[in-house]
PDB file of N, CA and C in Angstrom:
ATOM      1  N   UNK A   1       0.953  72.868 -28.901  1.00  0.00           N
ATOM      2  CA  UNK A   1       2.246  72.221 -28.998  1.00  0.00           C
ATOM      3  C   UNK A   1       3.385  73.226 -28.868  1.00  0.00           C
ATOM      4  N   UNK A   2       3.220  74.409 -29.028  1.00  0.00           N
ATOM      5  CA  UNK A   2       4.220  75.592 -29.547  1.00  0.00           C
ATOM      6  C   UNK A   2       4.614  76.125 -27.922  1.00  0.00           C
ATOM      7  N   UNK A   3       3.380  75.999 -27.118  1.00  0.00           N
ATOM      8  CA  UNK A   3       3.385  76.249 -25.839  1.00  0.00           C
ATOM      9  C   UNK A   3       4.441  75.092 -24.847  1.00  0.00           C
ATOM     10  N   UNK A   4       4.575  74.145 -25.179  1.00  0.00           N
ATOM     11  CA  UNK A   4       4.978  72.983 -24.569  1.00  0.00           C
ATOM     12  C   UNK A   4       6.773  72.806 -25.303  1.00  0.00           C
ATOM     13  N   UNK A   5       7.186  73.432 -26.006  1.00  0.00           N
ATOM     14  CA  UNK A   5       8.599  73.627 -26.275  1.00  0.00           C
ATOM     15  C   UNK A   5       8.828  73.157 -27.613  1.00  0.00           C
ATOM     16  N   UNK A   6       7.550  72.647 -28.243  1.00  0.00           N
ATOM     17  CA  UNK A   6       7.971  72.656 -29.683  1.00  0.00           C
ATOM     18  C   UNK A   6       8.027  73.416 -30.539  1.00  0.00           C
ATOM     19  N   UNK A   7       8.905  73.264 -31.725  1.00  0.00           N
ATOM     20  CA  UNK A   7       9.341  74.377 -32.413  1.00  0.00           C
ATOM     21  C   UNK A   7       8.718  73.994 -33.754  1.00  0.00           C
ATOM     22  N   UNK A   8       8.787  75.706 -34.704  1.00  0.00           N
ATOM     23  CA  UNK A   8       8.149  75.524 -35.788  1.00  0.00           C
ATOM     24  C   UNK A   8       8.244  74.138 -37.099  1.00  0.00           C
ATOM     25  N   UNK A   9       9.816  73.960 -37.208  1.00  0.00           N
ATOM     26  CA  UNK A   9      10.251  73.242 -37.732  1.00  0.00           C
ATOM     27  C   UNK A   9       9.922  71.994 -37.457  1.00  0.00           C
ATOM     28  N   UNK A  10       9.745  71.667 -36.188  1.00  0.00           N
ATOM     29  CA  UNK A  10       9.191  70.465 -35.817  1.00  0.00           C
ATOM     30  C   UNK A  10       7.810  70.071 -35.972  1.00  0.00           C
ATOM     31  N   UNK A  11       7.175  70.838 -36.242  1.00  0.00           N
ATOM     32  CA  UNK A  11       5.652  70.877 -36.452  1.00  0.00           C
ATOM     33  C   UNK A  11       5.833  70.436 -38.120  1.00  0.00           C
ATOM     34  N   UNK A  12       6.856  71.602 -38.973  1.00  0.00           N
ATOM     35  CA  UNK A  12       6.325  71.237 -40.097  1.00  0.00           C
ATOM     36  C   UNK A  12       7.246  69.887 -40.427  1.00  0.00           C
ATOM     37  N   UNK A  13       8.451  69.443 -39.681  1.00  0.00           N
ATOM     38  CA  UNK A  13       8.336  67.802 -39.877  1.00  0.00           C
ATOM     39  C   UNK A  13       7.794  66.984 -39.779  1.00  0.00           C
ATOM     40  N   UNK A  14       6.698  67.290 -38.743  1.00  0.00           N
ATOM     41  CA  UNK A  14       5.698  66.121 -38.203  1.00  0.00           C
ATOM     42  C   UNK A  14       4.577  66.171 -39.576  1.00  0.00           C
ATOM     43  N   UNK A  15       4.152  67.577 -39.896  1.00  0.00           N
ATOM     44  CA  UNK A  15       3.477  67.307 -41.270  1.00  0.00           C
ATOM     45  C   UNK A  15       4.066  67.003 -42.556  1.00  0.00           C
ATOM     46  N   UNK A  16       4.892  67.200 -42.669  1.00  0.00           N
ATOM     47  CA  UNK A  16       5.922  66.856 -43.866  1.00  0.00           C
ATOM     48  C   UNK A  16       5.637  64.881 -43.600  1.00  0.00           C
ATOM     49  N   UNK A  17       5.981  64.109 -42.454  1.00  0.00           N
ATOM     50  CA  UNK A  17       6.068  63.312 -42.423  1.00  0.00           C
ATOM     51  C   UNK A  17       4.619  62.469 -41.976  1.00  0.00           C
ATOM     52  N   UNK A  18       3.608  63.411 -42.258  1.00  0.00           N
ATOM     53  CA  UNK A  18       2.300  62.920 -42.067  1.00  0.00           C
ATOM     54  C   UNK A  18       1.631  62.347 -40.844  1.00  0.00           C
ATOM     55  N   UNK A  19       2.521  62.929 -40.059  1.00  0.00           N
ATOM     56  CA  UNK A  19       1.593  63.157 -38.464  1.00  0.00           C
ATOM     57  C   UNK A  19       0.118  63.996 -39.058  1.00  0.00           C
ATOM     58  N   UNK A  20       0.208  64.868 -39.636  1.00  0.00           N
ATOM     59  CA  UNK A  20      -0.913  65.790 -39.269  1.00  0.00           C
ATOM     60  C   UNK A  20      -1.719  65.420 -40.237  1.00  0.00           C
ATOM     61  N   UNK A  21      -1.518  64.019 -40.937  1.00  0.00           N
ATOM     62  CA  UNK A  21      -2.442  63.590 -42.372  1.00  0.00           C
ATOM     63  C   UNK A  21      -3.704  64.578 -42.582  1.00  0.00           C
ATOM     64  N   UNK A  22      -4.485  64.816 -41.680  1.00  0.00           N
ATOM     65  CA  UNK A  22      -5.784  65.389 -42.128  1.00  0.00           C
ATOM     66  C   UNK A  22      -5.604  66.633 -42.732  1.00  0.00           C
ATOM     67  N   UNK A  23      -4.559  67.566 -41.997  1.00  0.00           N
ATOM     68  CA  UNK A  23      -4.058  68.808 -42.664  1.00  0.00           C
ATOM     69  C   UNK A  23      -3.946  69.200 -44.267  1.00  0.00           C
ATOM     70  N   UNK A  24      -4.058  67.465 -44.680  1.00  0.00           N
ATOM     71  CA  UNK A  24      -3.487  67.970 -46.276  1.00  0.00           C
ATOM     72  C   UNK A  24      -4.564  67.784 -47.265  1.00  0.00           C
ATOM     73  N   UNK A  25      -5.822  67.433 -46.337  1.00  0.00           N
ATOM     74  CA  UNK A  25      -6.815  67.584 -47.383  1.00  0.00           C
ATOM     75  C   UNK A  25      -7.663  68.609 -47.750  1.00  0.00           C
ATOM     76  N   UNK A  26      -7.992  68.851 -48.724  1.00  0.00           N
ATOM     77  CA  UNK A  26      -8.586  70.048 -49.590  1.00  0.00           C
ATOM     78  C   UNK A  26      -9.076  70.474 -48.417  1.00  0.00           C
ATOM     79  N   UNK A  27      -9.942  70.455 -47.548  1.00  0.00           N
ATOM     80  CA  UNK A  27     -10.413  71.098 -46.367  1.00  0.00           C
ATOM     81  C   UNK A  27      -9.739  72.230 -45.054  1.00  0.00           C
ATOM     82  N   UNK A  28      -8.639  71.445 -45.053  1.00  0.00           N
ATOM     83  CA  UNK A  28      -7.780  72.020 -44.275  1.00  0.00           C
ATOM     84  C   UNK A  28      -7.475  72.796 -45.396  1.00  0.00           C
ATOM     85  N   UNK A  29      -6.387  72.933 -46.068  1.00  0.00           N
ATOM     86  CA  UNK A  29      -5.473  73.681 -46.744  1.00  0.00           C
ATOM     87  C   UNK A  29      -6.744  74.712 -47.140  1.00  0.00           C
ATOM     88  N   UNK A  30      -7.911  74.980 -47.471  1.00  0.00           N
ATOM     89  CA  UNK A  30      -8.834  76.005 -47.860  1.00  0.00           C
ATOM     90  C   UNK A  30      -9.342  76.869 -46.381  1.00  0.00           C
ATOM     91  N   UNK A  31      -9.419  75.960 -45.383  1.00  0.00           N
ATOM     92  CA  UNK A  31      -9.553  76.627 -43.850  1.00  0.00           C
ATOM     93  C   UNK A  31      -8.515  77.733 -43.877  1.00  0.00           C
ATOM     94  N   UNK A  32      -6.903  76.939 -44.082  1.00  0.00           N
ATOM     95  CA  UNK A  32      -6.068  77.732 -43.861  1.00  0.00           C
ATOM     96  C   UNK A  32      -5.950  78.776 -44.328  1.00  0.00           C
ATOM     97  N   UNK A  33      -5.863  78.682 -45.597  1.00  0.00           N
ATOM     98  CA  UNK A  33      -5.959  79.801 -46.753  1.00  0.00           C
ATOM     99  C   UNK A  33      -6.879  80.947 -46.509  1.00  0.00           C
ATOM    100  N   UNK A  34      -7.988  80.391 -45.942  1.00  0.00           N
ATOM    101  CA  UNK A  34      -9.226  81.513 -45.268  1.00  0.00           C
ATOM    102  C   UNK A  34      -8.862  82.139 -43.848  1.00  0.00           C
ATOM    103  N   UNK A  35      -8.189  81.206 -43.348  1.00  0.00           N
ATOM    104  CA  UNK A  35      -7.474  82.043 -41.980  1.00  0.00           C
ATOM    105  C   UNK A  35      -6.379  83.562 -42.332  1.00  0.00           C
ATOM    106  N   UNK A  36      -5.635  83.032 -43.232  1.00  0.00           N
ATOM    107  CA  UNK A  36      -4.376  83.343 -43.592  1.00  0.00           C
ATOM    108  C   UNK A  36      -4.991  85.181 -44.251  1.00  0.00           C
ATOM    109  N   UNK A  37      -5.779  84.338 -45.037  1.00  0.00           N
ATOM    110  CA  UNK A  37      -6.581  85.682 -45.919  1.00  0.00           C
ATOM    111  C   UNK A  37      -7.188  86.470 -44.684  1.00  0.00           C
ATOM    112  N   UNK A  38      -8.232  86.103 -43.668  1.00  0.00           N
ATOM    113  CA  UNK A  38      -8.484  87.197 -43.271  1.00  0.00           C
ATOM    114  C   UNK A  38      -7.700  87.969 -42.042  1.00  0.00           C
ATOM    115  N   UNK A  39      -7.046  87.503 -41.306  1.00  0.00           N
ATOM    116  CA  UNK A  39      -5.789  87.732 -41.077  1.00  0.00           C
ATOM    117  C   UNK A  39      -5.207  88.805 -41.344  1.00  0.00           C
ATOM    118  N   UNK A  40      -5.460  89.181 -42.711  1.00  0.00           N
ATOM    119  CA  UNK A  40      -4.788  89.833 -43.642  1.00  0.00           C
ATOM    120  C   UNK A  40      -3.166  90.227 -44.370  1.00  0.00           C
ATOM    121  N   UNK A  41      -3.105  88.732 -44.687  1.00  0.00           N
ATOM    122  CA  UNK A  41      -1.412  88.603 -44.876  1.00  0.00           C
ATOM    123  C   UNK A  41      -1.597  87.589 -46.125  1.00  0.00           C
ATOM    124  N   UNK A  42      -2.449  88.045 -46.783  1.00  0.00           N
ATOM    125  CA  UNK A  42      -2.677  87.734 -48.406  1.00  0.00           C
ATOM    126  C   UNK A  42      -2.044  87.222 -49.202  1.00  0.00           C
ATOM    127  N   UNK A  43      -0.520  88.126 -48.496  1.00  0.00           N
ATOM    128  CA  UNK A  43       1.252  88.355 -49.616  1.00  0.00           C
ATOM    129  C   UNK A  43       1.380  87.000 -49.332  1.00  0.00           C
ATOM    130  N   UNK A  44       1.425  86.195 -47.656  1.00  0.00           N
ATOM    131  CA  UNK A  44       1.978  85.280 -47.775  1.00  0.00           C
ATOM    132  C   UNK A  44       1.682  84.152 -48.280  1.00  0.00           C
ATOM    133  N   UNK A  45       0.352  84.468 -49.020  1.00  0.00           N
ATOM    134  CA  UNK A  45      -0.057  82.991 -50.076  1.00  0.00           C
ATOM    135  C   UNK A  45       0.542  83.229 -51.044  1.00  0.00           C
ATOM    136  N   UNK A  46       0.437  84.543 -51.534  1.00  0.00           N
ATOM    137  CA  UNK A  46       1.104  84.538 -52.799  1.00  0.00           C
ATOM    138  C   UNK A  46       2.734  83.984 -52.772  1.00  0.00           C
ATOM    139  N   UNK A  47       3.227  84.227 -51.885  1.00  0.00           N
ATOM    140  CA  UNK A  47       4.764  84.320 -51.726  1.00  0.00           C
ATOM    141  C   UNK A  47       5.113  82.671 -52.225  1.00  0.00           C
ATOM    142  N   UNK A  48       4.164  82.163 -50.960  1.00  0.00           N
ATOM    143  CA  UNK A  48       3.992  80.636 -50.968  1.00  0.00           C
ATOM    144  C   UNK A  48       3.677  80.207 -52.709  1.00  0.00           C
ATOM    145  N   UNK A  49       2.356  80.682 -53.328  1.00  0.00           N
ATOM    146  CA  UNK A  49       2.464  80.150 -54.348  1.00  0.00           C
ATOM    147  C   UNK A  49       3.579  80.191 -55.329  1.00  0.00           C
ATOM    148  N   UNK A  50       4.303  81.600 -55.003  1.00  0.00           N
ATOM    149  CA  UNK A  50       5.088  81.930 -55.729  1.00  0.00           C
ATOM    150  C   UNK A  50       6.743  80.618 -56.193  1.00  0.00           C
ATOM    151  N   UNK A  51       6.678  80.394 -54.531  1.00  0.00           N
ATOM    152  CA  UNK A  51       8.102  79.875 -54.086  1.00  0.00           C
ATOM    153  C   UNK A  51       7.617  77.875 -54.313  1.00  0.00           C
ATOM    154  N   UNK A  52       6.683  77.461 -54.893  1.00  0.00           N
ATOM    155  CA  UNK A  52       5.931  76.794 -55.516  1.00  0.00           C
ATOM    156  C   UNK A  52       5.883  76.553 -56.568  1.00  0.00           C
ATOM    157  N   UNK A  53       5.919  78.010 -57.273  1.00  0.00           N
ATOM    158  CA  UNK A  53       5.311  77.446 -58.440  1.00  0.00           C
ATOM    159  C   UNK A  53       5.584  76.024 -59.524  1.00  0.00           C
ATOM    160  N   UNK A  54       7.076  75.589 -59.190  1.00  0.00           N
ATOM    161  CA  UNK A  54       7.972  74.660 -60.056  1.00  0.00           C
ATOM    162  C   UNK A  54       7.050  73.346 -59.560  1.00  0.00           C
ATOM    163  N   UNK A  55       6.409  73.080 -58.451  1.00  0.00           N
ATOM    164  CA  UNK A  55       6.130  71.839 -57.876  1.00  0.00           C
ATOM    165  C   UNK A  55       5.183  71.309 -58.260  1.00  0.00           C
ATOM    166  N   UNK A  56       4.513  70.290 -58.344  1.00  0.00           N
ATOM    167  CA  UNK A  56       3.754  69.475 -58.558  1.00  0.00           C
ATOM    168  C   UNK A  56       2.568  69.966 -58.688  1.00  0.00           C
ATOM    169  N   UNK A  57       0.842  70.132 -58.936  1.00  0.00           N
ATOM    170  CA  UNK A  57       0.024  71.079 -58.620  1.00  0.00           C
ATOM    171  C   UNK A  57      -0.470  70.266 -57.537  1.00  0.00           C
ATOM    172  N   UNK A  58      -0.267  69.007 -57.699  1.00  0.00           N
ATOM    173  CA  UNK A  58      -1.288  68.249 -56.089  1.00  0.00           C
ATOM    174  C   UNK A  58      -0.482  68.744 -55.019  1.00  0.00           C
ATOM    175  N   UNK A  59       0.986  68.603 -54.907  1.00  0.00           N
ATOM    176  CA  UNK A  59       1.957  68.657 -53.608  1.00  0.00           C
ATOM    177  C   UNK A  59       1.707  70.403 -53.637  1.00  0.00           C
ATOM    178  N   UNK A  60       1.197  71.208 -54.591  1.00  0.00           N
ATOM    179  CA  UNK A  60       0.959  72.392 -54.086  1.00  0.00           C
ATOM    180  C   UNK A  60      -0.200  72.893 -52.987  1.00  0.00           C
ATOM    181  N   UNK A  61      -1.280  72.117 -53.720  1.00  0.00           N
ATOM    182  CA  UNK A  61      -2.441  71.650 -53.272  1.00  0.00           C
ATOM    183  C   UNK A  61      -2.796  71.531 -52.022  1.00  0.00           C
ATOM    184  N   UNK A  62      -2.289  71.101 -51.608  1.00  0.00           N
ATOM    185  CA  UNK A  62      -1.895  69.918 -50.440  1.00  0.00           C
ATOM    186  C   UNK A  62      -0.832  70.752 -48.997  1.00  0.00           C
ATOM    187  N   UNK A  63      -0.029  71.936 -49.723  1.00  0.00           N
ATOM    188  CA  UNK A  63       0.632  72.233 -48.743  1.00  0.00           C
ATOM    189  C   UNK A  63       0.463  73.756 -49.070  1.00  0.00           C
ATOM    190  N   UNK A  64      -0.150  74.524 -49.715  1.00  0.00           N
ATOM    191  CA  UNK A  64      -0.115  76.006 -49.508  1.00  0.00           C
ATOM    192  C   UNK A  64      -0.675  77.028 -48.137  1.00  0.00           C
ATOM    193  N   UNK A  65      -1.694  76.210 -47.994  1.00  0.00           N
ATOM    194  CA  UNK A  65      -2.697  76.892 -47.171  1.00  0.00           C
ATOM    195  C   UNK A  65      -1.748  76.515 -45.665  1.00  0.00           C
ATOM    196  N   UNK A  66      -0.912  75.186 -45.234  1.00  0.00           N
ATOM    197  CA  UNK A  66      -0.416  74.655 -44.407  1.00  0.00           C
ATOM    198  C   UNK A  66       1.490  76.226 -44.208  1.00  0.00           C
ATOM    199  N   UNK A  67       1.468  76.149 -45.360  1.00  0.00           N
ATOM    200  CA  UNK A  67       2.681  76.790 -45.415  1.00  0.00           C
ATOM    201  C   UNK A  67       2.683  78.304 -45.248  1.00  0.00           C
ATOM    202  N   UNK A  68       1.696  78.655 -45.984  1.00  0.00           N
ATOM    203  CA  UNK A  68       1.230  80.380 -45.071  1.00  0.00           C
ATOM    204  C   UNK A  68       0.795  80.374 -43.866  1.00  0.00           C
ATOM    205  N   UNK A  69       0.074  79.679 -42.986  1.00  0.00           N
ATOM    206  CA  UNK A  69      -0.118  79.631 -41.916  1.00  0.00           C
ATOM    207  C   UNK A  69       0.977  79.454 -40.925  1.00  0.00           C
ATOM    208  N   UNK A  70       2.125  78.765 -41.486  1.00  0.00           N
ATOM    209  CA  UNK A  70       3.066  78.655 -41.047  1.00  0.00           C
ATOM    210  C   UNK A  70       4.371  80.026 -41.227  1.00  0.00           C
ATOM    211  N   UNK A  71       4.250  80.524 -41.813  1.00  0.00           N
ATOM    212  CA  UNK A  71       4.955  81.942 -42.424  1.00  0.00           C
ATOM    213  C   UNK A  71       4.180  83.409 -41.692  1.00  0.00           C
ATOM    214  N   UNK A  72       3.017  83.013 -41.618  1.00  0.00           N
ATOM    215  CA  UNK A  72       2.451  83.949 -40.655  1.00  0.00           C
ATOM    216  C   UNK A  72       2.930  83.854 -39.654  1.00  0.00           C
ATOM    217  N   UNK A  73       3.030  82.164 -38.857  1.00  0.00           N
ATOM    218  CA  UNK A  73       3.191  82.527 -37.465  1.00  0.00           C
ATOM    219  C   UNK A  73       4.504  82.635 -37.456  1.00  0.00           C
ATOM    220  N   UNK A  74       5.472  82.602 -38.390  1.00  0.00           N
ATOM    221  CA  UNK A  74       6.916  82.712 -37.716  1.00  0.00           C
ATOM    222  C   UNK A  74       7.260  83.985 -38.256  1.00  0.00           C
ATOM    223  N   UNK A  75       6.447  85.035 -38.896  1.00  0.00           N
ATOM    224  CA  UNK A  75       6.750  86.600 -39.252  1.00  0.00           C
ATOM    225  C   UNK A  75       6.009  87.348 -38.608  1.00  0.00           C
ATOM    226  N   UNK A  76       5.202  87.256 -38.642  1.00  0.00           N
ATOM    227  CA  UNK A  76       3.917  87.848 -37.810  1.00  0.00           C
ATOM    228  C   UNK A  76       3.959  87.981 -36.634  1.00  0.00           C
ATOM    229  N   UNK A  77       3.763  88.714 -35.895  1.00  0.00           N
ATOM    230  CA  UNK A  77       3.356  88.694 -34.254  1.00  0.00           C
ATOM    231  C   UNK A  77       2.036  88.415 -33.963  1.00  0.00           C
ATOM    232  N   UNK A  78       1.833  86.868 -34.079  1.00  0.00           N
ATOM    233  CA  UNK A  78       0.707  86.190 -33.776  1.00  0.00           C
ATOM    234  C   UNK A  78       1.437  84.626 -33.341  1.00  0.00           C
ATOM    235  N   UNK A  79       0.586  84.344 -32.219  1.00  0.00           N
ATOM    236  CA  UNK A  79       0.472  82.831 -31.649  1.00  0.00           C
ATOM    237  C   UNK A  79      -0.192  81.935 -32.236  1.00  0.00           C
ATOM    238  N   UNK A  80      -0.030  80.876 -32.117  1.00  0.00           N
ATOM    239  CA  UNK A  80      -0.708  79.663 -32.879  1.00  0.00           C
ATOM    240  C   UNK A  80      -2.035  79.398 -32.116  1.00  0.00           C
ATOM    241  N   UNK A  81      -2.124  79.613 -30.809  1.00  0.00           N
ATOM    242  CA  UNK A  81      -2.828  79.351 -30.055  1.00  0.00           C
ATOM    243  C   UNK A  81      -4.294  80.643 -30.514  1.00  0.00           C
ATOM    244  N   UNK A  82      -3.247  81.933 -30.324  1.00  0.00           N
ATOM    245  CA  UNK A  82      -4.760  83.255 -30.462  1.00  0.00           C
ATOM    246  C   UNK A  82      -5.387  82.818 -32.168  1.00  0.00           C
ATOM    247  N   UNK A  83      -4.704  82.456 -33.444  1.00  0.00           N
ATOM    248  CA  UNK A  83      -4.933  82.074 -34.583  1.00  0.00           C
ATOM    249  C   UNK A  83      -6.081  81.117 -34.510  1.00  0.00           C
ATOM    250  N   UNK A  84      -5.552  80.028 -34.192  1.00  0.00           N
ATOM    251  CA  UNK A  84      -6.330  79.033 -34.173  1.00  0.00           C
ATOM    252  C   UNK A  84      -7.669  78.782 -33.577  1.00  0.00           C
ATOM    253  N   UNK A  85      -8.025  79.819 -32.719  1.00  0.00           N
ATOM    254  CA  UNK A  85      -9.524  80.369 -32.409  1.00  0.00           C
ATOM    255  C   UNK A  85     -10.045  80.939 -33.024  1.00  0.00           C
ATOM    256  N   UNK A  86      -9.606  81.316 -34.045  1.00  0.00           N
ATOM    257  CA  UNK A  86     -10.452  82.407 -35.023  1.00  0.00           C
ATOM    258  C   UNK A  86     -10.610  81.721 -36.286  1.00  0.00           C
ATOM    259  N   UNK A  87     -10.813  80.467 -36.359  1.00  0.00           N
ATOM    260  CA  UNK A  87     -11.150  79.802 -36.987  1.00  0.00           C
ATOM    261  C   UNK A  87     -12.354  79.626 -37.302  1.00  0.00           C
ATOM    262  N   UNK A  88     -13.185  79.744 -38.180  1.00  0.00           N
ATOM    263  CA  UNK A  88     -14.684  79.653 -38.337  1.00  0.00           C
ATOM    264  C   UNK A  88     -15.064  78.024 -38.729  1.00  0.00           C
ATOM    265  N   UNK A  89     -16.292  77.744 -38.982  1.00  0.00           N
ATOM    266  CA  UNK A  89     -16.477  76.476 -39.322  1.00  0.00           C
ATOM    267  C   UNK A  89     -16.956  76.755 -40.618  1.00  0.00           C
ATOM    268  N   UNK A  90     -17.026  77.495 -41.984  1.00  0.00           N
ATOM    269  CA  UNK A  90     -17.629  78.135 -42.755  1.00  0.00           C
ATOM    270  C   UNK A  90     -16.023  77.802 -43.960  1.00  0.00           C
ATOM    271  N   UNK A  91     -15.288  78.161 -42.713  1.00  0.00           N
ATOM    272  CA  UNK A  91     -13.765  77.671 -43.350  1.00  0.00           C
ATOM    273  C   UNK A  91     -13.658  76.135 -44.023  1.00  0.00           C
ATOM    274  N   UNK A  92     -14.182  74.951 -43.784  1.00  0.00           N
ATOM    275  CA  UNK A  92     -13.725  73.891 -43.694  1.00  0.00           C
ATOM    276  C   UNK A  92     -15.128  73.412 -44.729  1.00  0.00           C
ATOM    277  N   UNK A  93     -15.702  74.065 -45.467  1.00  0.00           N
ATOM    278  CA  UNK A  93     -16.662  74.114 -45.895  1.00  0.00           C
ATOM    279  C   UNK A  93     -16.461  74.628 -47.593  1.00  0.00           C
ATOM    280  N   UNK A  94     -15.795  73.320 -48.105  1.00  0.00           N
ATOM    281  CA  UNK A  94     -15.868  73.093 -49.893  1.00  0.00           C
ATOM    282  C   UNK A  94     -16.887  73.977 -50.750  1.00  0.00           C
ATOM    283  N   UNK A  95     -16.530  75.050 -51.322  1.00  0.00           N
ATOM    284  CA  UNK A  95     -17.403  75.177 -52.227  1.00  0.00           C
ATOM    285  C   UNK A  95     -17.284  75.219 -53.772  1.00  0.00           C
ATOM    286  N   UNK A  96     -18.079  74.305 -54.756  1.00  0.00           N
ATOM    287  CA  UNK A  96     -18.142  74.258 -55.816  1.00  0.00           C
ATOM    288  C   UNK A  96     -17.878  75.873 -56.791  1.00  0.00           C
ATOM    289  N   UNK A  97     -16.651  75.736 -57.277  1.00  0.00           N
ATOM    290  CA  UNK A  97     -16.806  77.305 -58.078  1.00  0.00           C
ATOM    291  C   UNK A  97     -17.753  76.890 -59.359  1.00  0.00           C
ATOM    292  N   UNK A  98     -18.766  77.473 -59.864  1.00  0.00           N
ATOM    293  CA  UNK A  98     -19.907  77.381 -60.768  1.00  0.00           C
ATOM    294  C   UNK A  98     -19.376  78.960 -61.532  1.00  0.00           C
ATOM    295  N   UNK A  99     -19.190  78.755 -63.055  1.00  0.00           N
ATOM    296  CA  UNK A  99     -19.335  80.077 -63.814  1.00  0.00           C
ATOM    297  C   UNK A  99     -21.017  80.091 -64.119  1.00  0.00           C
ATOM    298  N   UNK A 100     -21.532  80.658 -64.553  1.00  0.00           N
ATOM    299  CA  UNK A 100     -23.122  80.875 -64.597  1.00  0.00           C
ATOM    300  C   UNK A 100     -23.124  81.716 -66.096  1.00  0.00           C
ATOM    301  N   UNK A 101     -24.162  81.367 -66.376  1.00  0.00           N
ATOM    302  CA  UNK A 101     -23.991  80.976 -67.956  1.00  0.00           C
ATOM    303  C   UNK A 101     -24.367  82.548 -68.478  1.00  0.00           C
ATOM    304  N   UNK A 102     -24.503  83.488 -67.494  1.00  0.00           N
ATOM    305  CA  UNK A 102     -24.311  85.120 -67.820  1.00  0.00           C
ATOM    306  C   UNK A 102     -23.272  85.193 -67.874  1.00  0.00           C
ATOM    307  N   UNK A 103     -22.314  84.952 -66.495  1.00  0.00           N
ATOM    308  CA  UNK A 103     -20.539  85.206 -66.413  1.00  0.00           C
ATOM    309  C   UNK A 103     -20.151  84.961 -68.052  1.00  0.00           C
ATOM    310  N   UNK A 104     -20.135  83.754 -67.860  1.00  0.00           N
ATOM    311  CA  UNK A 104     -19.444  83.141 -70.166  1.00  0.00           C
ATOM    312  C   UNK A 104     -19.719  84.037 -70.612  1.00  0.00           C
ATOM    313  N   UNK A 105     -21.024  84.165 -70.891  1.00  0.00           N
ATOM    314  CA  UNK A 105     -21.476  85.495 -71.581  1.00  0.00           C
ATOM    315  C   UNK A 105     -20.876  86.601 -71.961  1.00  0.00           C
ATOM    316  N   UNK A 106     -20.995  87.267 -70.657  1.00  0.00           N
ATOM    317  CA  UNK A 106     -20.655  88.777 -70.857  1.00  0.00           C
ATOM    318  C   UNK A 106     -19.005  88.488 -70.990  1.00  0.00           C
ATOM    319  N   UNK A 107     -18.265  87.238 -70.735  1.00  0.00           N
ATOM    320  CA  UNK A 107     -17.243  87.208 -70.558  1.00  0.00           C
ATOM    321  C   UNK A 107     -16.174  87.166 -71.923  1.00  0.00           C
ATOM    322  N   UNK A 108     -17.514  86.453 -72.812  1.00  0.00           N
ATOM    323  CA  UNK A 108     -17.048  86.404 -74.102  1.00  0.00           C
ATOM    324  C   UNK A 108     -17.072  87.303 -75.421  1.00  0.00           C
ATOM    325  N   UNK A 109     -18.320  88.142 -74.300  1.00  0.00           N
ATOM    326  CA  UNK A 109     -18.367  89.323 -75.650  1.00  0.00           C
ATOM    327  C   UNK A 109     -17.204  90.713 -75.030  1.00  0.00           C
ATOM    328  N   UNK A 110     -16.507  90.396 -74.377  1.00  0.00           N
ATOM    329  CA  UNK A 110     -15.482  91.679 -73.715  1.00  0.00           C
ATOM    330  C   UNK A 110     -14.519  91.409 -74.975  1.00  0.00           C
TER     331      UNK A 110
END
């Protein structure tokens, strides 16, 4: 889309206004977040969580991973297009965080 004369802002209106519905589920926003991370522009989740923090935890939820990806590409010298290939499928792939009943453990006798 970025190629064809649309602009950043317009992208994130179209998701703001739920063109991109799928974007905002736990899946996406953890893809992103995994893009973003290896990437290596870490800061800009944090920044994001940072500039967040007052909001809702679902509407955070829902738009962090969308909003560093978006801060990358408009600071960064990276395309949406070269990004978006380096996408793994490993990304989009939920995983249960489990503490394990050593972690408690040792966690409780520190």
């Amino acid at each position: 889309m970025i190629n064809y004369g649309v602009t950043v802002q317009e992208v994130v209106y179209m998701y703001e206004n739920n063109i991109f519905f799928s974007l905002k589920q736990p899946e996406a926003q953890a893809a992103l977040v995994s893009l973003v991370e290896r990437e290596g522009h870490e800061a800009l989740i944090t920044q994001v969580i940072a500039e967040t923090a007052a909001d809702d935890e679902k509407v955070m939820a829902s738009t962090v991973g969308f909003n560093a990806f978006i801060k990358m590409i408009e600071t960064c010298d990276v395309s949406v297009e070269e990004t978006i290939l380096k996408f793994a499928r490993e990304d989009f792939i939920t995983q249960d965080w489990k503490i394990s009943k050593e972690v408690r453990l040792l966690t409780a006798f520190k």
